[in-house]
PDB file of N, CA and C in Angstrom:
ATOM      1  N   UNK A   1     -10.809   5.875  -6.980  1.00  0.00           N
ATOM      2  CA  UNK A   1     -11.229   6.836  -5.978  1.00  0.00           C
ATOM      3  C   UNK A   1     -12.737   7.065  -6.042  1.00  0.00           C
ATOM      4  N   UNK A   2     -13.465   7.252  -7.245  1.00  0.00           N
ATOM      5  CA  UNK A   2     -14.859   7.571  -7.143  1.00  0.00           C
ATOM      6  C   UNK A   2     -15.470   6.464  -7.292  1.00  0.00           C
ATOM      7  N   UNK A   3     -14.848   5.136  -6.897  1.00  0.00           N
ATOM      8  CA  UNK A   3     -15.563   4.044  -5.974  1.00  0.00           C
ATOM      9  C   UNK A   3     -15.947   4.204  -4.600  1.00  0.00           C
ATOM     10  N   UNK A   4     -14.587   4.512  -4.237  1.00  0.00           N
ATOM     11  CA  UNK A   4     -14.470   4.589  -2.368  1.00  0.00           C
ATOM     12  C   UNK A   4     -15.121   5.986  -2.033  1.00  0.00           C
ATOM     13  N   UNK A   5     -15.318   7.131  -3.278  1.00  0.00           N
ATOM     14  CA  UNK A   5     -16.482   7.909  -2.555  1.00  0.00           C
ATOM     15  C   UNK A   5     -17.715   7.728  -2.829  1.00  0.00           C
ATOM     16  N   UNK A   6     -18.210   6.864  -3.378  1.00  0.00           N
ATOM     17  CA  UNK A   6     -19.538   6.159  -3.710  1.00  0.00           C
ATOM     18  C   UNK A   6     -20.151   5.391  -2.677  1.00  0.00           C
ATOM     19  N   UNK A   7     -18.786   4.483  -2.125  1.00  0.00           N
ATOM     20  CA  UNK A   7     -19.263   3.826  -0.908  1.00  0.00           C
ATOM     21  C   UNK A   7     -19.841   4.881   0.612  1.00  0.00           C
ATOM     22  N   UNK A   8     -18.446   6.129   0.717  1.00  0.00           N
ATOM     23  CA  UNK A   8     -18.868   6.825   1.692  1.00  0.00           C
ATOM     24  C   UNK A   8     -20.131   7.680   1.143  1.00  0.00           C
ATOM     25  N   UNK A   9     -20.606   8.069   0.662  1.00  0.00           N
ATOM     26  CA  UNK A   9     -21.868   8.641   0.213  1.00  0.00           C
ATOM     27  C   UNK A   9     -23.040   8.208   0.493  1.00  0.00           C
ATOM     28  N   UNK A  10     -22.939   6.968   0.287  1.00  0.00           N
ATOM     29  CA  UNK A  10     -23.735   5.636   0.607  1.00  0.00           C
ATOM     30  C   UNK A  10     -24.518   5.545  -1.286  1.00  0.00           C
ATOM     31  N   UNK A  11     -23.841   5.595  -2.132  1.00  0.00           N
ATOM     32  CA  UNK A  11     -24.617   5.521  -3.391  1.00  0.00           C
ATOM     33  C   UNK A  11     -24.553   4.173  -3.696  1.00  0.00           C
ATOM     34  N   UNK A  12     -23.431   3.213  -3.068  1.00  0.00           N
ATOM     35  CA  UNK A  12     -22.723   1.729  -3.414  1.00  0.00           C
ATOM     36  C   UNK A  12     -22.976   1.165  -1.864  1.00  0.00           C
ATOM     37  N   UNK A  13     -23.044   0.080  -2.188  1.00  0.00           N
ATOM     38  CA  UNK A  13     -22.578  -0.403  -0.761  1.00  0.00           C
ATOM     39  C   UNK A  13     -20.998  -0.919  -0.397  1.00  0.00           C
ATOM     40  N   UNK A  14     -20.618  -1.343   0.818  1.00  0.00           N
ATOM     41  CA  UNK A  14     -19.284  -1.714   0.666  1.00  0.00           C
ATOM     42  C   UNK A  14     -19.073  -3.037   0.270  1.00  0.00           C
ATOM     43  N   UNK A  15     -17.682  -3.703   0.329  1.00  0.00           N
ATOM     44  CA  UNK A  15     -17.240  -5.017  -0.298  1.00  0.00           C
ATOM     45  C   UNK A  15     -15.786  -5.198   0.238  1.00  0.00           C
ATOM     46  N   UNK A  16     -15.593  -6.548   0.263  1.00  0.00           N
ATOM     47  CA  UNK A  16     -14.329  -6.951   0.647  1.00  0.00           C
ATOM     48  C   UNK A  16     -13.294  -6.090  -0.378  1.00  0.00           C
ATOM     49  N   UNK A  17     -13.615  -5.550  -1.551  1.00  0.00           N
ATOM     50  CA  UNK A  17     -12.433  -4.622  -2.161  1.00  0.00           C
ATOM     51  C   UNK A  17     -12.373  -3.198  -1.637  1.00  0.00           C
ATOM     52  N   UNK A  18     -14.087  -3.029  -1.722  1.00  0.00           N
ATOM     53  CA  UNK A  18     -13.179  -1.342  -1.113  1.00  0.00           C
ATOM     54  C   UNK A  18     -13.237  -1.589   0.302  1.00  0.00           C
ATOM     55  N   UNK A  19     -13.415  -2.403   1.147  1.00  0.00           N
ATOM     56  CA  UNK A  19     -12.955  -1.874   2.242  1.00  0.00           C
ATOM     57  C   UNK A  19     -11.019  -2.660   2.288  1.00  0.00           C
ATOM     58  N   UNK A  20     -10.523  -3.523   1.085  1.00  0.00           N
ATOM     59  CA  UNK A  20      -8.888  -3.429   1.060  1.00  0.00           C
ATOM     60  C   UNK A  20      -8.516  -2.174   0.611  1.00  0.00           C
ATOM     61  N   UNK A  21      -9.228  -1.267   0.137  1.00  0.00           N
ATOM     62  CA  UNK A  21      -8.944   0.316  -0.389  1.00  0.00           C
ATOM     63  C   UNK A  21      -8.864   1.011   0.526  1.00  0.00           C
ATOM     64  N   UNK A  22      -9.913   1.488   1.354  1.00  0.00           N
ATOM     65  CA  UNK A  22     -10.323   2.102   2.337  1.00  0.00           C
ATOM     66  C   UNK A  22      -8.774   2.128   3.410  1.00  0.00           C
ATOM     67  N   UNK A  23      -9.638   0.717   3.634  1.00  0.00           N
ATOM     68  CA  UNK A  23      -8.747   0.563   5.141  1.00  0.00           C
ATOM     69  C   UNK A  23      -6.966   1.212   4.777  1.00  0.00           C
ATOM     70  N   UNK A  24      -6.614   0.848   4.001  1.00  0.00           N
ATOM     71  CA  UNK A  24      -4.938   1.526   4.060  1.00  0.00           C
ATOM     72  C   UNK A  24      -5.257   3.411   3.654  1.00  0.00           C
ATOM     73  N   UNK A  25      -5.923   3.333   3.001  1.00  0.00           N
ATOM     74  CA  UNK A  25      -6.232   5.041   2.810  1.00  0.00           C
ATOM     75  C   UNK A  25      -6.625   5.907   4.409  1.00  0.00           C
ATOM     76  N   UNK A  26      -7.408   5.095   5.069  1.00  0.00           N
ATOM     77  CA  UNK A  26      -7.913   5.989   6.613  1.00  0.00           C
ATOM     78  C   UNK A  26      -6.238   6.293   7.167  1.00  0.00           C
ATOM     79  N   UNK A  27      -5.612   5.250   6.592  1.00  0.00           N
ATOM     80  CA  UNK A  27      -3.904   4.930   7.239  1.00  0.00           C
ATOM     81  C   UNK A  27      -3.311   6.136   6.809  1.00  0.00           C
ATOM     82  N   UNK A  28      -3.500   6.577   5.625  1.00  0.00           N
ATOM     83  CA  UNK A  28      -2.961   7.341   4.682  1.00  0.00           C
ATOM     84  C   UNK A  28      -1.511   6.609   4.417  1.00  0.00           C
ATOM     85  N   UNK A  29      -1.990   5.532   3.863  1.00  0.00           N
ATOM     86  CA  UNK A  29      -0.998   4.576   3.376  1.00  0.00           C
ATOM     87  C   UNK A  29      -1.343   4.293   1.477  1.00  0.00           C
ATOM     88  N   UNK A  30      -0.833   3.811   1.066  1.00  0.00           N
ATOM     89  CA  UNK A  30      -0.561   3.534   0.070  1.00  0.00           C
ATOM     90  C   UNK A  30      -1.425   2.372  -0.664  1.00  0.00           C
ATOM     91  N   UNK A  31      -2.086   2.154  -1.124  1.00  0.00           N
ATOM     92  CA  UNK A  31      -3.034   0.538  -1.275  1.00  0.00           C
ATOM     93  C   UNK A  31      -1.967  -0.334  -1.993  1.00  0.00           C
ATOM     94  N   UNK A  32      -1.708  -1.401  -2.061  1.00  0.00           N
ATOM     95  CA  UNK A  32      -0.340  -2.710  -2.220  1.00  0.00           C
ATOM     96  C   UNK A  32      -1.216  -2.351  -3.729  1.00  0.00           C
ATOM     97  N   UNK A  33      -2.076  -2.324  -4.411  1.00  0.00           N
ATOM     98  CA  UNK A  33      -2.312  -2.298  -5.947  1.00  0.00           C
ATOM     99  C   UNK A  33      -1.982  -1.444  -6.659  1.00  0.00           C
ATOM    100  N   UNK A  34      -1.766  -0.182  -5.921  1.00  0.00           N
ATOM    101  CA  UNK A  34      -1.697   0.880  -6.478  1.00  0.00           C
ATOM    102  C   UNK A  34       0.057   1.360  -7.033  1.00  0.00           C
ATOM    103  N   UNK A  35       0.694   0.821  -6.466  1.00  0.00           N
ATOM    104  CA  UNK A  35       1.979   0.601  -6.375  1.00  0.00           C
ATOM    105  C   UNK A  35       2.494   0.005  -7.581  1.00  0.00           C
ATOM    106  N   UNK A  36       2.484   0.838  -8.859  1.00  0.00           N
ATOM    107  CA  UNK A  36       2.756   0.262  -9.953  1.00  0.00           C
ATOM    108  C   UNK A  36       4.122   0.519 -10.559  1.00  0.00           C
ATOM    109  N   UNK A  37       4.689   1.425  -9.635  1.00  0.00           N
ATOM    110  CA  UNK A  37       5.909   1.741  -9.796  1.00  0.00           C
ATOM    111  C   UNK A  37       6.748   2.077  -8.263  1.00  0.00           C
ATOM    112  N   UNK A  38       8.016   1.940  -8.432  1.00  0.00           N
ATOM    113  CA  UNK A  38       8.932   2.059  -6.787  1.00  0.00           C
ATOM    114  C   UNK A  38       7.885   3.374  -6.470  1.00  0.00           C
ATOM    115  N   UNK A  39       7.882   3.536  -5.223  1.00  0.00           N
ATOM    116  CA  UNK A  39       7.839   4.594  -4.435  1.00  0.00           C
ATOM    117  C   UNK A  39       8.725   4.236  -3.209  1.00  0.00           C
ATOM    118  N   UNK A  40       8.578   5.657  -2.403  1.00  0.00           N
ATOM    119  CA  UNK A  40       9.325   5.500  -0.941  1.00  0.00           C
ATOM    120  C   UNK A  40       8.387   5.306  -0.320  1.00  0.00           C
ATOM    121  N   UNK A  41       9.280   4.036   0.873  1.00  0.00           N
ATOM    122  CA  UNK A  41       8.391   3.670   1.997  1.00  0.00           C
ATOM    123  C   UNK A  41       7.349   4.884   2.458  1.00  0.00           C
ATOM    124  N   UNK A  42       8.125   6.113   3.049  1.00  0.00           N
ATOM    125  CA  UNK A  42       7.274   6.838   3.467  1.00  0.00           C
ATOM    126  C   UNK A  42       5.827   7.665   3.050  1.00  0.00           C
ATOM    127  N   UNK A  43       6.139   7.367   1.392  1.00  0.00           N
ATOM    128  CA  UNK A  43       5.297   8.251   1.248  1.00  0.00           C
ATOM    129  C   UNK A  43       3.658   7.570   1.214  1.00  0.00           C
ATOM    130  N   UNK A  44       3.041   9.011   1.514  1.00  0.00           N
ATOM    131  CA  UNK A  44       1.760   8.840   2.086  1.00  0.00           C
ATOM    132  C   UNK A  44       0.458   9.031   0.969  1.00  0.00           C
ATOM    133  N   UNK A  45      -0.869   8.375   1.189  1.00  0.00           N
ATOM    134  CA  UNK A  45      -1.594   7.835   0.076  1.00  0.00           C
ATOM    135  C   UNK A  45      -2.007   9.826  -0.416  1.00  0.00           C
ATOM    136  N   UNK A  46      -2.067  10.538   0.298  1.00  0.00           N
ATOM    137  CA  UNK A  46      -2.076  11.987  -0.257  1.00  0.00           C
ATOM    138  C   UNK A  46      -0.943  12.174  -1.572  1.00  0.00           C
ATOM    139  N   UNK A  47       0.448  12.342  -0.872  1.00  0.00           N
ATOM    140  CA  UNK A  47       1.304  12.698  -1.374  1.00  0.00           C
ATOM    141  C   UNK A  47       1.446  11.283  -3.010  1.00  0.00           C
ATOM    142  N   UNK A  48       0.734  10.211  -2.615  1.00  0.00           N
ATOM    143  CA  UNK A  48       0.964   9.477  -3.760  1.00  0.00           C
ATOM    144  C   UNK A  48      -0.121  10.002  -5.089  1.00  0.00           C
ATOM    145  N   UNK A  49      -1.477  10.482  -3.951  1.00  0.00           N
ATOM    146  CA  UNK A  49      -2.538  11.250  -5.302  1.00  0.00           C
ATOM    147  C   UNK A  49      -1.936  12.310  -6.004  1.00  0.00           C
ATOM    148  N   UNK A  50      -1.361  13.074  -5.114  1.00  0.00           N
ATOM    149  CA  UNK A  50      -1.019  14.321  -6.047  1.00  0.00           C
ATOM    150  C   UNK A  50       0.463  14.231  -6.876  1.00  0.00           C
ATOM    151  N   UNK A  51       1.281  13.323  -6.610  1.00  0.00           N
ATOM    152  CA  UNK A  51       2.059  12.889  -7.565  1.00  0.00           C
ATOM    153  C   UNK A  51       1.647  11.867  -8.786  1.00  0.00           C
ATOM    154  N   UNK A  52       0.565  11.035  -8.756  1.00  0.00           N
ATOM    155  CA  UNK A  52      -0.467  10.891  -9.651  1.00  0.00           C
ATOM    156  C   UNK A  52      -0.658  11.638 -10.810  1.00  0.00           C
ATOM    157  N   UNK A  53      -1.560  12.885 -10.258  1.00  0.00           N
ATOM    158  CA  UNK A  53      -2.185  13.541 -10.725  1.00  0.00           C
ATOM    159  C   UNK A  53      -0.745  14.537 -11.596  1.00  0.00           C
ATOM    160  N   UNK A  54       0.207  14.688 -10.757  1.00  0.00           N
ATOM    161  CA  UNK A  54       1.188  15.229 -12.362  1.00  0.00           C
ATOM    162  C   UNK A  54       1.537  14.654 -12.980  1.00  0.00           C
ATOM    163  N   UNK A  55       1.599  12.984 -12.578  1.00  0.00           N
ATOM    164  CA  UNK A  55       2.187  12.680 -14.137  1.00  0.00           C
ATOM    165  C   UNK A  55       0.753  12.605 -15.148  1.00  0.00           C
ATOM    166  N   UNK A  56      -0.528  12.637 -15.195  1.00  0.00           N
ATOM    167  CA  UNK A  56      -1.620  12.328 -15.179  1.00  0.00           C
ATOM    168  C   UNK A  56      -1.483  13.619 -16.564  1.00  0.00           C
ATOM    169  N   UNK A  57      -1.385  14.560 -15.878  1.00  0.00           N
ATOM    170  CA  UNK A  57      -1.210  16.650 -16.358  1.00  0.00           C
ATOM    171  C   UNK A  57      -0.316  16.563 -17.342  1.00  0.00           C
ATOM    172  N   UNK A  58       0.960  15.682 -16.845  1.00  0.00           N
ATOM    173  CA  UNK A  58       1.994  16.158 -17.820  1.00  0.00           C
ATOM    174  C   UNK A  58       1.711  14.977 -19.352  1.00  0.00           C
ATOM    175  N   UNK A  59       1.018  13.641 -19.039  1.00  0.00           N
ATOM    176  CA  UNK A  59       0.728  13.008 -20.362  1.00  0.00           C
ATOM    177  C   UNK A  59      -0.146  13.697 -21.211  1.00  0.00           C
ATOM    178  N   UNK A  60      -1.368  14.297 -20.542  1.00  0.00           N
ATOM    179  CA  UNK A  60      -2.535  15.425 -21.124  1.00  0.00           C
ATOM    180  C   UNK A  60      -2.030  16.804 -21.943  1.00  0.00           C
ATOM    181  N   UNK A  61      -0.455  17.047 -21.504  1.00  0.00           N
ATOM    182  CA  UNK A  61       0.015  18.424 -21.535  1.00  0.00           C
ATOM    183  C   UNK A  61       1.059  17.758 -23.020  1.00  0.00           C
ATOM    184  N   UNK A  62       1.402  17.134 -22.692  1.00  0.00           N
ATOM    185  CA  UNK A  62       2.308  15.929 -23.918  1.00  0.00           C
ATOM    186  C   UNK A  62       1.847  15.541 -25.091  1.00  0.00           C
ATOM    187  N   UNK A  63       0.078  15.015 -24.714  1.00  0.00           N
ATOM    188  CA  UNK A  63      -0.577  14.358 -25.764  1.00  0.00           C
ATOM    189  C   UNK A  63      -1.331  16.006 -26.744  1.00  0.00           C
ATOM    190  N   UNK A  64      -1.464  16.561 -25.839  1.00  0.00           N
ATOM    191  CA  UNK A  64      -2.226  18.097 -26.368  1.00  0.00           C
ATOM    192  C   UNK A  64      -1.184  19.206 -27.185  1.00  0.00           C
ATOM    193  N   UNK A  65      -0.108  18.751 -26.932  1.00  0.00           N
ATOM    194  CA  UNK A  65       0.668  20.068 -27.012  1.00  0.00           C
ATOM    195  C   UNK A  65       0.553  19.942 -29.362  1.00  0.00           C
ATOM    196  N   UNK A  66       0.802  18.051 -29.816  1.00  0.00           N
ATOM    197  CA  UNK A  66       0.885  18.608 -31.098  1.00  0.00           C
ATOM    198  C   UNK A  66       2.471  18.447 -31.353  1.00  0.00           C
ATOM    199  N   UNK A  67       3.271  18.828 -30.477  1.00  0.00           N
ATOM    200  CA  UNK A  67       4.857  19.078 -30.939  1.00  0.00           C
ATOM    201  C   UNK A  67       5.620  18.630 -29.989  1.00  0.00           C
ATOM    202  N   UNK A  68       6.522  17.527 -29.909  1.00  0.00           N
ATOM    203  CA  UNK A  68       7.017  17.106 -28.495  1.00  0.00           C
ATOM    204  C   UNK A  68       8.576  18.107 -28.046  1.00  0.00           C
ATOM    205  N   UNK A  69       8.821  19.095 -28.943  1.00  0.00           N
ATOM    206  CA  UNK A  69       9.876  20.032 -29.093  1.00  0.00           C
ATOM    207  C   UNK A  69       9.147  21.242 -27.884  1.00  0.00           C
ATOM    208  N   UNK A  70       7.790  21.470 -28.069  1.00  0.00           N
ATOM    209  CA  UNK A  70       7.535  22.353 -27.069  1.00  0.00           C
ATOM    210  C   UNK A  70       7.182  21.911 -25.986  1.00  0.00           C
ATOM    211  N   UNK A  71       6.468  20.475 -25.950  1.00  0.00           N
ATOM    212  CA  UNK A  71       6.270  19.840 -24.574  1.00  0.00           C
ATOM    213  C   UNK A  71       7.665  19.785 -23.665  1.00  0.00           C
ATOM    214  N   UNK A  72       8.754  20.144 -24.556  1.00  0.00           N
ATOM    215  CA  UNK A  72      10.094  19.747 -23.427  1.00  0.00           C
ATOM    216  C   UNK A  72      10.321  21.474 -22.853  1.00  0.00           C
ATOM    217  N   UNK A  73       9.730  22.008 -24.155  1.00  0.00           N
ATOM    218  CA  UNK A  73      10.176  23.212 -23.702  1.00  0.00           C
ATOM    219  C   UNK A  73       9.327  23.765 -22.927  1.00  0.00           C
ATOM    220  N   UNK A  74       8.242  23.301 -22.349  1.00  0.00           N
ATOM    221  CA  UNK A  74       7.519  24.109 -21.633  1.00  0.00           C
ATOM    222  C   UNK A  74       7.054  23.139 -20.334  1.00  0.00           C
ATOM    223  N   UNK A  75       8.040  22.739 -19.924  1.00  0.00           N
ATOM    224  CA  UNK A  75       8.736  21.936 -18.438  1.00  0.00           C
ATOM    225  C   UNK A  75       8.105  20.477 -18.365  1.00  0.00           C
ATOM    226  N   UNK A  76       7.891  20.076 -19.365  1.00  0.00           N
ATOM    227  CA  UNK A  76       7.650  18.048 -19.222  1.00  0.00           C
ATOM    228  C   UNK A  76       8.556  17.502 -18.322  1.00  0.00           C
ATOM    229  N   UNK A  77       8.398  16.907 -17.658  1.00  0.00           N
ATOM    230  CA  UNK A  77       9.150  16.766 -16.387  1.00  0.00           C
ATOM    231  C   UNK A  77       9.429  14.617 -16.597  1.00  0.00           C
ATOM    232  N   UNK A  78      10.295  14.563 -17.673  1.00  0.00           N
ATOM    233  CA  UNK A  78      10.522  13.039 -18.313  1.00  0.00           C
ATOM    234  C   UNK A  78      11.027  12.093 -17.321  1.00  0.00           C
ATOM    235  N   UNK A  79      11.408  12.582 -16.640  1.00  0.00           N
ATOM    236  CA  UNK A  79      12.318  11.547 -15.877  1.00  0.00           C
ATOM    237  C   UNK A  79      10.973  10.840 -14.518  1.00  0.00           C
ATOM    238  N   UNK A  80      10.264  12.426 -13.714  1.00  0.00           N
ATOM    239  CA  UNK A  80       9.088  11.661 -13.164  1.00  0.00           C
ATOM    240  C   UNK A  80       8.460  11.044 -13.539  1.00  0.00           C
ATOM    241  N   UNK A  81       7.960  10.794 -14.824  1.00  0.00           N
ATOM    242  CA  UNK A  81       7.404  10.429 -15.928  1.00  0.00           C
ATOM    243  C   UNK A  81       6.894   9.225 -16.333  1.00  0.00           C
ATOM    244  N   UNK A  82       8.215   8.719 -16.626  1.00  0.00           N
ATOM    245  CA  UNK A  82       8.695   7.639 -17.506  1.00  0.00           C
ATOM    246  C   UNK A  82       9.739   6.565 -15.947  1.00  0.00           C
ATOM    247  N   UNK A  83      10.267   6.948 -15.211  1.00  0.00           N
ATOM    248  CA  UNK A  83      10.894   6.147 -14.426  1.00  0.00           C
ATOM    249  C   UNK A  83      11.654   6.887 -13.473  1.00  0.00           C
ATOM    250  N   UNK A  84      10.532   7.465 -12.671  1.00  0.00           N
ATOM    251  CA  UNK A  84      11.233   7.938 -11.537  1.00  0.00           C
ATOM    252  C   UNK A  84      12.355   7.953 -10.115  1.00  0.00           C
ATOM    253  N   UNK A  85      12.294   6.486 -10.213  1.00  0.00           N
ATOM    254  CA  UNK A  85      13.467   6.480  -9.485  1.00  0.00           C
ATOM    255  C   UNK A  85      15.030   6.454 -10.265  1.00  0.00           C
ATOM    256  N   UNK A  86      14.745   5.739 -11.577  1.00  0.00           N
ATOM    257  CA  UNK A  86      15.515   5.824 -12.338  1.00  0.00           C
ATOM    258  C   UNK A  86      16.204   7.515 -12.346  1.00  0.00           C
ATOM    259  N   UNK A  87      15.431   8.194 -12.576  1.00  0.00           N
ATOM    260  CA  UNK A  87      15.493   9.583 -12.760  1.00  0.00           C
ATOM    261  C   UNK A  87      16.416   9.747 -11.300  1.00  0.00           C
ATOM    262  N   UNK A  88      15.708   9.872 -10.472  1.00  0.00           N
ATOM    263  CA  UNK A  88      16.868  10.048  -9.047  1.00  0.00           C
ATOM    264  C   UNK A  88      18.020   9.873  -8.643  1.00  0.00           C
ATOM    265  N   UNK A  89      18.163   8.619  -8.846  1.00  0.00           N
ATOM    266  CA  UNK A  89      19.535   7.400  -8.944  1.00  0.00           C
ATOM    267  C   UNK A  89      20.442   8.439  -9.968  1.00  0.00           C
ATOM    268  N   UNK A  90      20.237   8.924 -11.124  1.00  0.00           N
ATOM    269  CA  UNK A  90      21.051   9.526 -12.670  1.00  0.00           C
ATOM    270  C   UNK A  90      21.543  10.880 -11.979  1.00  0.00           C
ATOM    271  N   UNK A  91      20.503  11.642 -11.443  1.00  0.00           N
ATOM    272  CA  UNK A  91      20.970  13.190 -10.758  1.00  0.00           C
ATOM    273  C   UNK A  91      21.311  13.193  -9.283  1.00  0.00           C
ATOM    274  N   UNK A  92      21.552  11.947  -8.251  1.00  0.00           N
ATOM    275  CA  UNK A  92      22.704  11.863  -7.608  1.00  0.00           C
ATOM    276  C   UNK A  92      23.694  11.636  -7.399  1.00  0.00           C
TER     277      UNK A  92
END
C-alpha cells in the first residue's frame, strides 16, 4: 500500500506493477497477488484491508500478550486466523 501511495503523491513514479495494483484497487477489487488465502468472490479490496488488518492485530495481540491462555481468553479469534474458510465450513 505505501507503494501505491507514493506513486499517487507523486514521490515514485509509476510502473507496469503498480499500475497491476492500482488498476484492480480503483475497481475496489482484490489484486490476483494478494489473494493468499480463499476469499469470497465478492469481497471488496476495502473489506479485504480491514480484514487484513485483524488478523495483522490479533498476531501483535498473540505475540505481545506473553501467555497464549490469555490471548484465547481475551477474544483471539483462531479460526479467522489460521484458516478461515476452514473455520466457516466447521460452524455451519
Amino acid at each position: 500500500m505505501k507503494l501505491v501511495l507514493d506513486v499517487c503523491s507523486g514521490e515514485k513514479k509509476s510502473t507496469n506493477y503498480t499500475k497491476s495494483i492500482t488498476e484492480p484497487l480503483c475497481a475496489e477489487k482484490v489484486p490476483e497477488h494478494w489473494k493468499k488465502y480463499t476469499i469470497p468472490l465478492s469481497m471488496t479490496a476495502p473489506e479485504w484491508i480491514t480484514d487484513f488488518e485483524r488478523r495483522v492485530n490479533q498476531v501483535h495481540r498473540l505475540a505481545s500478550s506473553g501467555n497464549q491462555d490469555n490471548a484465547i481468553r481475551s477474544g483471539i479469534w483462531f479460526g479467522g486466523l489460521l484458516a478461515p474458510e476452514a473455520f466457516l465450513i466447521a460452524t455451519q
